[in-house]
Protein backbone atom coordinates (compact mmCIF):
# COMPACT_ATOMS: atom_id res chain seq x y z
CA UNK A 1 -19.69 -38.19 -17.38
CA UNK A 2 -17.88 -38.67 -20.47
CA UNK A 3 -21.27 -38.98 -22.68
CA UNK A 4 -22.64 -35.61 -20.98
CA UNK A 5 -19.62 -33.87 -22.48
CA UNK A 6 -19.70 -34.91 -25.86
CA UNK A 7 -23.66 -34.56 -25.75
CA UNK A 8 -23.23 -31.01 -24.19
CA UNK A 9 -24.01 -28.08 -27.22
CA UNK A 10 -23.65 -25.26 -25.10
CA UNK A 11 -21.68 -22.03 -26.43
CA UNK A 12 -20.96 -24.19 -29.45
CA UNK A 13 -20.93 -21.93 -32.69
CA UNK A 14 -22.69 -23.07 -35.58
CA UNK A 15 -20.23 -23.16 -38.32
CA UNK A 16 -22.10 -21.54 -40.75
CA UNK A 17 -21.73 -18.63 -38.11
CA UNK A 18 -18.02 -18.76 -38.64
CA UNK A 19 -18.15 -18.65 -41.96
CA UNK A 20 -20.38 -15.81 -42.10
CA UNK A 21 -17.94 -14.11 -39.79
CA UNK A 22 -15.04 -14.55 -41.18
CA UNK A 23 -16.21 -13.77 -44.62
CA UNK A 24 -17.20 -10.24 -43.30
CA UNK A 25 -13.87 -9.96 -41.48
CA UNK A 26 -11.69 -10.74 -44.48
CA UNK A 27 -13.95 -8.61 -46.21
CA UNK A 28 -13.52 -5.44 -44.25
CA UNK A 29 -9.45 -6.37 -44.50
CA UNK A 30 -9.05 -6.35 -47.84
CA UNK A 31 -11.25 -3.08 -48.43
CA UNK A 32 -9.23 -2.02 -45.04
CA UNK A 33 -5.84 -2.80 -47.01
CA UNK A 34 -6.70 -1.15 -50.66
CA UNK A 35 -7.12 2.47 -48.49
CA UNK A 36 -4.06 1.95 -46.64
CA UNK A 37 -2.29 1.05 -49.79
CA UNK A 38 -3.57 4.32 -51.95
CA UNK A 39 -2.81 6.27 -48.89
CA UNK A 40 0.59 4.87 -49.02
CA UNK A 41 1.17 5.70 -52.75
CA UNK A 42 -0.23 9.31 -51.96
CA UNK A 43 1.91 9.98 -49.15
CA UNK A 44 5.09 8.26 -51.34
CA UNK A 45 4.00 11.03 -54.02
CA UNK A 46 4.10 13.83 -52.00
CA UNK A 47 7.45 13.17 -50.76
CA UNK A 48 8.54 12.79 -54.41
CA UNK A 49 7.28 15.88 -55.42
CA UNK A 50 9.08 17.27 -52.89
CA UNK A 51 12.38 15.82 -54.04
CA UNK A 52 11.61 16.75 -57.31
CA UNK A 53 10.40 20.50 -56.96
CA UNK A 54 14.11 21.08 -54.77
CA UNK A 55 15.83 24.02 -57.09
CA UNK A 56 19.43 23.08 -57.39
CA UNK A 57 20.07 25.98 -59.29
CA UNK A 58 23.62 28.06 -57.89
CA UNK A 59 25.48 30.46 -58.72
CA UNK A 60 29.08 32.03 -57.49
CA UNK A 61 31.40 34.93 -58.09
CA UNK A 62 34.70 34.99 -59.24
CA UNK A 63 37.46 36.12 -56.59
CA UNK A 64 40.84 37.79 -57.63
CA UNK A 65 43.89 38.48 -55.20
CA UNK A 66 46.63 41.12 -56.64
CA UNK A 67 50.06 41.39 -55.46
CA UNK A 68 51.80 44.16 -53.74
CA UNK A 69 53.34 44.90 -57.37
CA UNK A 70 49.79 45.22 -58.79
CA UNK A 71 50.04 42.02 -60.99
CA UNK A 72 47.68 39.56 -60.50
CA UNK A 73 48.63 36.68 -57.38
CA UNK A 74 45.41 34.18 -57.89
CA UNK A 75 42.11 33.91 -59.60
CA UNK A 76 39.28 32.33 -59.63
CA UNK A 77 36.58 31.92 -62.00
CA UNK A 78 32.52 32.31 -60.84
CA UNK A 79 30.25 29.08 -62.15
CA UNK A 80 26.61 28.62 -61.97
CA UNK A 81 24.36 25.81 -63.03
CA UNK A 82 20.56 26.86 -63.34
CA UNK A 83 18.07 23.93 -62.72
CA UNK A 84 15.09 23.62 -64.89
CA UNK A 85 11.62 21.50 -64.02
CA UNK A 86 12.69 17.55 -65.28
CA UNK A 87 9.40 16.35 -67.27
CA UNK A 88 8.68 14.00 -64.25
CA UNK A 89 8.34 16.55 -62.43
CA UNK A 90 4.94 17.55 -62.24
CA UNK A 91 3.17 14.50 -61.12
CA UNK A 92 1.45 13.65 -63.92
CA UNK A 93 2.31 9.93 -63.58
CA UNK A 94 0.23 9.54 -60.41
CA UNK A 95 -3.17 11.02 -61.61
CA UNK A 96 -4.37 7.84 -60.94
CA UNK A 97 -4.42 7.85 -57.43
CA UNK A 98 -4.79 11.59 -57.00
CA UNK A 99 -6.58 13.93 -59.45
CA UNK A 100 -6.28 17.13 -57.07
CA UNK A 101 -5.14 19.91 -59.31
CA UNK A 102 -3.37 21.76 -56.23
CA UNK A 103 -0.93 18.49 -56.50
CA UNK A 104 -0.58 19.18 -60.40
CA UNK A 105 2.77 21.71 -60.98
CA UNK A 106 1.95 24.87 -63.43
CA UNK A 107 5.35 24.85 -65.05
């Protein structure tokens, strides 16, 4: 009984099958992997565009408050702050990964 067993070959795989398999497998992973990973960048670009195209520009009026006797009771000043395009910006840092011009600011 015991000598059938070890002499039986049935559904045994050839390991030059496995090989051949795996190779292919790790093979379609890694090419699998570099996609996800410039996918990844490009998504992680568009979000910092996003961040960086946000106009953080303001501006407010001044308010003044007079007294019954006509002289002046508070004040306040208006400020603004105008934001212009930083240099990074525009995406040209990425144009690597991504060479669509629609991604590419016209500043």
């Amino acid at each position: 009984m015991i000598k059938n067993f070890l002499n039986d070959e049935n559904g045994v795989i050839v390991s030059a099958e496995i090989v051949l398999v795996a190779t292919i497998l790790v093979l379609g992973m890694v090419v699998g992997l570099a996609e996800l990973q410039s996918a990844i960048v490009g998504e992680l670009s568009d979000v910092a565009s996003a961040f960086g195209n946000v106009d953080q520009s303001y501006s407010t009026s001044g308010y003044v408050s007079y007294k019954a006797s006509g002289g002046v009771k508070a004040r306040t000043y208006g400020a603004s702050y105008y934001d212009v395009p930083d240099e990074c910006d525009c995406d040209e840092n990425l144009s690597i990964v991504c060479d669509d011009p629609g991604e590419k600011s016209s500043y």
